[in-house]
Protein backbone atom coordinates (compact mmCIF):
# COMPACT_ATOMS: atom_id res chain seq x y z
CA UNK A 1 -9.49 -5.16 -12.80
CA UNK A 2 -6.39 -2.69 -13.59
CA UNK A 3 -4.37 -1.60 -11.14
CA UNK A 4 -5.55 2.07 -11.63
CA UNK A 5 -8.98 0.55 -11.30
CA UNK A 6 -8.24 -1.42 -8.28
CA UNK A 7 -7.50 1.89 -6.79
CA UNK A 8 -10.10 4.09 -7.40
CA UNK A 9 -12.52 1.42 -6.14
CA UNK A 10 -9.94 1.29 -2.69
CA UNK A 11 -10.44 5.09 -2.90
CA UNK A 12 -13.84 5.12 -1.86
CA UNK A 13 -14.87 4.59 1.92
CA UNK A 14 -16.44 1.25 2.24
CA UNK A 15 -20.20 0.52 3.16
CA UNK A 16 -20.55 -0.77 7.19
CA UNK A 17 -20.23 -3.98 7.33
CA UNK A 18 -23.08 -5.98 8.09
CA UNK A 19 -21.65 -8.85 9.74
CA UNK A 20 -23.66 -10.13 12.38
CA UNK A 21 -22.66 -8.56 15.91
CA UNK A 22 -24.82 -11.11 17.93
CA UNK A 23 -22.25 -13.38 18.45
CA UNK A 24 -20.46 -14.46 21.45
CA UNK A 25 -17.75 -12.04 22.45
CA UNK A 26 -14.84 -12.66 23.63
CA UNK A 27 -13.87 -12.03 27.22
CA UNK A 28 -11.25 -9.23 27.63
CA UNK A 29 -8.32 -9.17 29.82
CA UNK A 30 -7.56 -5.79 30.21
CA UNK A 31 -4.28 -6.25 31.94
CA UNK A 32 -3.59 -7.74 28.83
CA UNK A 33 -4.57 -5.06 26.56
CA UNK A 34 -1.78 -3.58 24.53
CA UNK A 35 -1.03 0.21 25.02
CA UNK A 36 2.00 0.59 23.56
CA UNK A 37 3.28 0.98 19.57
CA UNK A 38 6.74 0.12 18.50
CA UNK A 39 7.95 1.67 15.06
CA UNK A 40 10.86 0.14 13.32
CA UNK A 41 12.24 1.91 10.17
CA UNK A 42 13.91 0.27 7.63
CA UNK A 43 17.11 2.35 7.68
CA UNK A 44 17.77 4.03 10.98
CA UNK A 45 20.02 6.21 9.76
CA UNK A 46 17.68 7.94 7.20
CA UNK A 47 15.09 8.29 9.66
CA UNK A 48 17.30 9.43 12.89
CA UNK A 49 16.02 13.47 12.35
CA UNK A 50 12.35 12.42 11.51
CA UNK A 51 9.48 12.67 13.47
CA UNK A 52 6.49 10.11 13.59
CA UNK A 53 3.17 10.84 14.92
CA UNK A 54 -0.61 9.52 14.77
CA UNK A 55 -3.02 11.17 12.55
CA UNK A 56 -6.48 10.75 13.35
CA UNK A 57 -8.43 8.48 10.68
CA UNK A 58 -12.26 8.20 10.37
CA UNK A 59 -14.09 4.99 11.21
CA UNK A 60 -13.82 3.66 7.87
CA UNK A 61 -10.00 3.59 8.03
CA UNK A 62 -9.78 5.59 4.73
CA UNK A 63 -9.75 9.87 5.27
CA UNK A 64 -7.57 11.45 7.58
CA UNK A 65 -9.48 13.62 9.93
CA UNK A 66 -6.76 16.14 11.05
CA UNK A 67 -3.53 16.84 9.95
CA UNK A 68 -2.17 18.17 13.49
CA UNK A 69 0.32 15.65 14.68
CA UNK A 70 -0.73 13.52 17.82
CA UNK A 71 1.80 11.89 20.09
CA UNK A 72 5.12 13.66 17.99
CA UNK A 73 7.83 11.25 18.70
CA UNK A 74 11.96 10.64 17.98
CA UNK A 75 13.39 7.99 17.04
CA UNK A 76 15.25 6.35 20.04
CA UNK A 77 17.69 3.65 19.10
CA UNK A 78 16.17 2.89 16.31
CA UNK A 79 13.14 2.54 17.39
CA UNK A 80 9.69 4.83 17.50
CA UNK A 81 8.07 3.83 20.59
CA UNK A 82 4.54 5.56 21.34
CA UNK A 83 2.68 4.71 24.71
CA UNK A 84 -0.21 6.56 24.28
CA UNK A 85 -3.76 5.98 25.25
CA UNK A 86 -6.66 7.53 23.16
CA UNK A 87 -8.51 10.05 25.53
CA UNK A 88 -12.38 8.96 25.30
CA UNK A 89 -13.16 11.98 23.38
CA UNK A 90 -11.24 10.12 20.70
CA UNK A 91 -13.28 7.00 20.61
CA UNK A 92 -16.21 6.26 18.41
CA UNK A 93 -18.40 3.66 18.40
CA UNK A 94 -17.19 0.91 16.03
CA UNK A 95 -19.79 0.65 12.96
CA UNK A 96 -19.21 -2.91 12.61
CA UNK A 97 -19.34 -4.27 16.02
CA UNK A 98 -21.81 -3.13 18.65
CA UNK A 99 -20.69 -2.01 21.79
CA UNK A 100 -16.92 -1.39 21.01
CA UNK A 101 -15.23 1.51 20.82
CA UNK A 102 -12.76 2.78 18.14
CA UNK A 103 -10.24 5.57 17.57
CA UNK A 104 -7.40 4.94 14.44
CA UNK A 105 -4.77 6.57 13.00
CA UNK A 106 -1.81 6.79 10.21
CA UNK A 107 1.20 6.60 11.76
CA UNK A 108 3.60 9.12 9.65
CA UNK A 109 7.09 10.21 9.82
CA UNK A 110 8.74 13.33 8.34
CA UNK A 111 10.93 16.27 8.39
CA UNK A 112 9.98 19.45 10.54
CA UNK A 113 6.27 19.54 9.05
CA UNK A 114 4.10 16.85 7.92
CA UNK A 115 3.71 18.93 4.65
CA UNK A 116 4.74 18.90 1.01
CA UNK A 117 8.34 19.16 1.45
CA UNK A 118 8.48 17.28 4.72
CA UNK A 119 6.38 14.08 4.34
CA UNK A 120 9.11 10.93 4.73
CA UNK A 121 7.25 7.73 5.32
CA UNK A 122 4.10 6.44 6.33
CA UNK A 123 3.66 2.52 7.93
CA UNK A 124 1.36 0.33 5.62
CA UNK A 125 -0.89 -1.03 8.63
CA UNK A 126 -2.52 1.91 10.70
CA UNK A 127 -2.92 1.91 14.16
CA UNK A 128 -6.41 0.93 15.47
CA UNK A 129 -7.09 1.04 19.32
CA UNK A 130 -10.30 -1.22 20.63
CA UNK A 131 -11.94 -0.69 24.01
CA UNK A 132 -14.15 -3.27 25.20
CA UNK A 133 -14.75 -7.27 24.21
CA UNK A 134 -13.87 -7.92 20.62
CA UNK A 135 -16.94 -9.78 19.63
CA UNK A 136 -16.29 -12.77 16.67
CA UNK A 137 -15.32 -12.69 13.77
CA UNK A 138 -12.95 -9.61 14.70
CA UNK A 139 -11.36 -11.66 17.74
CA UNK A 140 -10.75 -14.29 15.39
CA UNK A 141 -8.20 -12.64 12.82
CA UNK A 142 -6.45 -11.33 15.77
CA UNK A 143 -7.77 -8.18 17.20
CA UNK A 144 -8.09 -7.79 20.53
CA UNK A 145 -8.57 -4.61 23.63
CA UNK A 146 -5.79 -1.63 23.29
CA UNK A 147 -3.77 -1.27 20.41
CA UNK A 148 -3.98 -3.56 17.08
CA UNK A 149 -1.59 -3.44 13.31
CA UNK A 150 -5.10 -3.15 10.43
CA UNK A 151 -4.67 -2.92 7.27
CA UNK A 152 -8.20 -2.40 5.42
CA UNK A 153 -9.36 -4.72 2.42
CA UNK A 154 -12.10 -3.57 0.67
CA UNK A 155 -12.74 -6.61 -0.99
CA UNK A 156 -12.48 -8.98 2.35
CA UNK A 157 -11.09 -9.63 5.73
CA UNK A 158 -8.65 -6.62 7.10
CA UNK A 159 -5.63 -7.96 7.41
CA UNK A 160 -3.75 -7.46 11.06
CA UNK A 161 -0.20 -6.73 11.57
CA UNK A 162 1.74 -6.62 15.08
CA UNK A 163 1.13 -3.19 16.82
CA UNK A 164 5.13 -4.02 18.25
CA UNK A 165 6.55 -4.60 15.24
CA UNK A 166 5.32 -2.46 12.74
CA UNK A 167 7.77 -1.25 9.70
CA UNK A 168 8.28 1.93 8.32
CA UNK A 169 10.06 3.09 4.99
CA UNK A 170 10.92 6.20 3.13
CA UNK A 171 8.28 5.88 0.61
CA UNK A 172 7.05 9.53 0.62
CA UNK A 173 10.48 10.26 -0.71
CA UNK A 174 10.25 9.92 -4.71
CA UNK A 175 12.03 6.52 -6.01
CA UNK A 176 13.24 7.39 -9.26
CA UNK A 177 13.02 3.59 -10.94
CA UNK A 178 11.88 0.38 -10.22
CA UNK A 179 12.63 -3.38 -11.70
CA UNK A 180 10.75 -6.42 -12.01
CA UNK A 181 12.30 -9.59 -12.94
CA UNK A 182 11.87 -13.40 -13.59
CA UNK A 183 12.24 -16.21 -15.70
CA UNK A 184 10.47 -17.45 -18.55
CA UNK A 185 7.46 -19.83 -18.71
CA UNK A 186 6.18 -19.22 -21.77
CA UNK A 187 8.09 -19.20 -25.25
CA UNK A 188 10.26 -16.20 -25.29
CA UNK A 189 9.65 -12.92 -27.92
CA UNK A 190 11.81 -10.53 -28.92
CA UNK A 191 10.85 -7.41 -26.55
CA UNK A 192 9.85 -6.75 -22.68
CA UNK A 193 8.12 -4.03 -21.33
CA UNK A 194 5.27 -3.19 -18.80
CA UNK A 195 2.69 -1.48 -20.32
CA UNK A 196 0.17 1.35 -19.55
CA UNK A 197 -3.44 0.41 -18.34
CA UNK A 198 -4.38 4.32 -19.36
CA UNK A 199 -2.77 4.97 -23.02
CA UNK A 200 -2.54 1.38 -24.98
CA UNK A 201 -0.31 3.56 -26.97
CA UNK A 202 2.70 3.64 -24.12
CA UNK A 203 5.00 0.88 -22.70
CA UNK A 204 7.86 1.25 -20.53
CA UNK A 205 10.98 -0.24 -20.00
CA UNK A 206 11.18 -1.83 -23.62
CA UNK A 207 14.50 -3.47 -24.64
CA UNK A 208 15.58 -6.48 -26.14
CA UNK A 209 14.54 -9.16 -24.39
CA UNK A 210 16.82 -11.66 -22.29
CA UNK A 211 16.62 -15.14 -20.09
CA UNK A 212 16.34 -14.61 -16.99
CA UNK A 213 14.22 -10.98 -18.34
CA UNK A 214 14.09 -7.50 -16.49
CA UNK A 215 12.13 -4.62 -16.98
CA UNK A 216 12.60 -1.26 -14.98
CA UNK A 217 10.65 2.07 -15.44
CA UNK A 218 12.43 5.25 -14.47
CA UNK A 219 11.63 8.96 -14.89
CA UNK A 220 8.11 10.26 -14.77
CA UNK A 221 5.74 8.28 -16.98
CA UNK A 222 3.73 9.92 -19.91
CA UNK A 223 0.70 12.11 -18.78
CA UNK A 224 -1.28 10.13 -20.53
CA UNK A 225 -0.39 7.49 -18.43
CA UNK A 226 -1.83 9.03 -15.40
CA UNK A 227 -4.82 8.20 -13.30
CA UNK A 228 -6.29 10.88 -10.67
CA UNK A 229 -8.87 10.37 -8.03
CA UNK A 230 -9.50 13.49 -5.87
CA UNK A 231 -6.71 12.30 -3.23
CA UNK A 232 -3.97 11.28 -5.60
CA UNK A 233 -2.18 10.49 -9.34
CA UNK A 234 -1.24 7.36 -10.02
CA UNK A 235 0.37 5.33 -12.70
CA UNK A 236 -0.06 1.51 -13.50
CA UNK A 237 1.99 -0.57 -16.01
CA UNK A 238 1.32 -4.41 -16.17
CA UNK A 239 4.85 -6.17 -17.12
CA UNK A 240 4.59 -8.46 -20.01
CA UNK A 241 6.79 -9.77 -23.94
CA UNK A 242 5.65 -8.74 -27.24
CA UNK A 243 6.85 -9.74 -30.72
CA UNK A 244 7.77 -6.61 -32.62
CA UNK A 245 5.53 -7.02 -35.70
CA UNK A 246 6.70 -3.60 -37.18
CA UNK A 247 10.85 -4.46 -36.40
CA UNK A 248 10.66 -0.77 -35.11
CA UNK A 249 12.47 -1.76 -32.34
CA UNK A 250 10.06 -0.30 -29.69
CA UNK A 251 5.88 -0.66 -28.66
CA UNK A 252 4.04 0.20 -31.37
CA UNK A 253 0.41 -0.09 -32.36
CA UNK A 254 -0.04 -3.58 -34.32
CA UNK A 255 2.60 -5.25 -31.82
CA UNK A 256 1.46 -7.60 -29.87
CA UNK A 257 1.85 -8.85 -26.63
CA UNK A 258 2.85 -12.50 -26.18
CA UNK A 259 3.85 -13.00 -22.17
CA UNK A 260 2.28 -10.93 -19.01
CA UNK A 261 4.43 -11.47 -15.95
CA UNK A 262 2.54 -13.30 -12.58
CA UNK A 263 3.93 -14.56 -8.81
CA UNK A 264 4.48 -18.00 -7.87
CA UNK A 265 0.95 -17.33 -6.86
CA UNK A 266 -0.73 -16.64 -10.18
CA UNK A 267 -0.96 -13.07 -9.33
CA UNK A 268 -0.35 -10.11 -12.19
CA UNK A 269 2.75 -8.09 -11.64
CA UNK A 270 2.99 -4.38 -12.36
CA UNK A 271 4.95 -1.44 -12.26
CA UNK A 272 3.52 1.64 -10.47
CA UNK A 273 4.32 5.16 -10.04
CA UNK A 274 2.65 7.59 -7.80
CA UNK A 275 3.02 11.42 -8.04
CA UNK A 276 4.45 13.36 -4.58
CA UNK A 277 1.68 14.12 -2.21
CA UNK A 278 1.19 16.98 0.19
CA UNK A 279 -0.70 15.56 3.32
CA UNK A 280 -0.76 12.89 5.64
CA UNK A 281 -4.46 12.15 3.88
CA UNK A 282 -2.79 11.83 0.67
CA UNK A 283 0.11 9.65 1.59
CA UNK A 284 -2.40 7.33 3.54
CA UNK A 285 -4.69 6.85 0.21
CA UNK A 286 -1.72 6.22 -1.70
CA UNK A 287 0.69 3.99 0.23
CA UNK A 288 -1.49 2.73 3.24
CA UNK A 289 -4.98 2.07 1.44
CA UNK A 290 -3.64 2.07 -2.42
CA UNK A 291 -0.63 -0.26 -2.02
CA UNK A 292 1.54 2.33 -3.75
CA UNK A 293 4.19 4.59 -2.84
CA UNK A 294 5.56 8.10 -4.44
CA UNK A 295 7.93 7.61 -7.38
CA UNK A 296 8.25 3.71 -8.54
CA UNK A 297 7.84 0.28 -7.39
CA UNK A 298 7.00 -3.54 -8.04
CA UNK A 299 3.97 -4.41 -6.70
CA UNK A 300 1.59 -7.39 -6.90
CA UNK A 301 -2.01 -8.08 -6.85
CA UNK A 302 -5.61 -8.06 -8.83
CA UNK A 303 -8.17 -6.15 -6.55
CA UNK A 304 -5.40 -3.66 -5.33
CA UNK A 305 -1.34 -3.47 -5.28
CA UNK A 306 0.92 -4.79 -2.80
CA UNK A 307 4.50 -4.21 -2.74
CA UNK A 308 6.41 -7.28 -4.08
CA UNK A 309 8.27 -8.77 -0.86
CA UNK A 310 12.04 -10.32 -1.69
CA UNK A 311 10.71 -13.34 -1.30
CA UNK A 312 7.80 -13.36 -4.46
CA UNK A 313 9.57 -14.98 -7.75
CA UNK A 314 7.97 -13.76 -11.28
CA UNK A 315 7.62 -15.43 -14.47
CA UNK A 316 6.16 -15.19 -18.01
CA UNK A 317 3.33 -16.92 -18.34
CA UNK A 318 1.59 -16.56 -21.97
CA UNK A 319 -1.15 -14.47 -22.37
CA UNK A 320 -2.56 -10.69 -22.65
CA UNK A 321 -2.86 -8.00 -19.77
């Protein structure tokens, strides 16, 4: 599935689940219950004037409800701290387990107004708050009464984060390039690029190819290159060799691709570019359900993107996108 793809499909809110809520569930402590969020940003220092504040989701963990801030707080050296309780107006039943209650939210930062020009960074795991006994499965990926780090999966499990140590970065603030780099598994061609998964016609990044290689995309990509949902504009390129049949010196139709670059995981490695967006809604779909972020990044993954961490190594393995 392309990464565009992969999006779309994690732009639509997903069916309930159906797992079986008549198993055993798990006794509570409610002294125990979390009811506090800690916020770290990456760089203080960019986000010491920015506000963060929850933004009430629906129970699918996909559309955001209201954009009127909840719980506006500073940062306070260097952290966001938030000890807030949801009032019981605020909690729904959960649709996949019966007899809890659920309220979520994105947790976003930004500048004066959580609008167009004021949107600064949104966390990548939202903030889910559970009252009563987590039945299984949920109690056994880690969710539990009070406040829980979710990120939803469309395709499986939901992953869960630390609701004391969640992370924060300024990526509703355009980056204006991105690299991916690696070493060489499979015989190495004259060119590198990433290339569009919208117009076969467009690569980016293209240059001479070297050992270890490196591709970066800067600038706004080609229209062409573009892929809109109703929430947001997106842009994938899948990183990859190609012999220059032509000896044009750039991507060309008849060229063909030799290498696509993967993790030490097996997993396809893009580059991706989202346009700005105007609303906490918007920056949720892209960053916190779509993996992406405004401007450029590197980002892993098959069913969806995930930003590469410094710790994933890529190389060029042969093949086609």
């Amino acid at each position: 599935m392309s990464l565009v793809l992969a999006l779309l499909v994690a732009c639509k809110a997903p069916e309930t689940d159906t797992i079986n809520d008549s198993d055993t569930a798990v006794e509570t402590d409610s002294a125990a219950a979390e009811t506090t969020l800690r916020v770290t940003p990456d760089d203080a220092l960019a986000f010491q004037t920015k506000t963060l504040a929850l933004f009430p989701l629906d129970t699918t963990f996909f559309a955001v409800l209201s954009e009127t801030p909840l719980e506006p707080t500073p940062l306070v050296d260097g952290v966001y701290s938030l000890a807030y309780t949801p009032p019981s107006d605020a909690l729904f039943d959960a649709p996949w387990a019966t007899g809890l209650k659920v309220a979520s939210y994105a947790l976003v930062a930004y500048d004066n107004a959580p609008d167009a020009n004021g949107l600064f960074g949104i966390t990548r795991f939202d903030a889910v708050y559970l009252q009563g006994a987590v039945p299984e499965p949920y109690a056994a990926i880690g969710l539990h009464e009070g406040w829980n780090a979710l990120r939803a999966d469309d395709e499986g499990p939901p992953d869960v984060g630390d609701p004391l140590a969640l992370t924060l970065e300024a990526n509703l603030v355009p980056a204006t390039d991105a690299t991916a780099t690696g070493t060489w598994d499979a015989p190495q061609t004259t060119f590198v690029a990433a290339f569009s998964t919208e117009d076969a016609t467009i690569a980016v990044g293209s240059h001479t190819s070297t050992d270890p290689w490196e591709v970066t995309a800067a600038g706004n990509p080609p229209a062409s290159t573009w892929f809109s949902t109703p929430d947001v504009t997106v842009a994938g390129f899948r990183v990859g060799a190609y012999a220059d049949v032509d000896a044009s010196g750039d991507w060309t139709t008849g060229d063909t691709i030799s290498a696509v670059a993967v993790t030490a995981q097996d997993e396809p490695a893009w580059l991706s570019w989202g346009a700005p967006v105007a609303s906490a809604h918007e920056a949720h779909v892209l960053v916190t359900r779509g993996g992406f972020r405004v401007g450029w990044s590197a980002v892993k993954g098959t069913e969806g993107s995930t930003p590469l961490a410094p710790e994933d190594t890529l190389r060029f393995v042969a093949g086609t996108p």
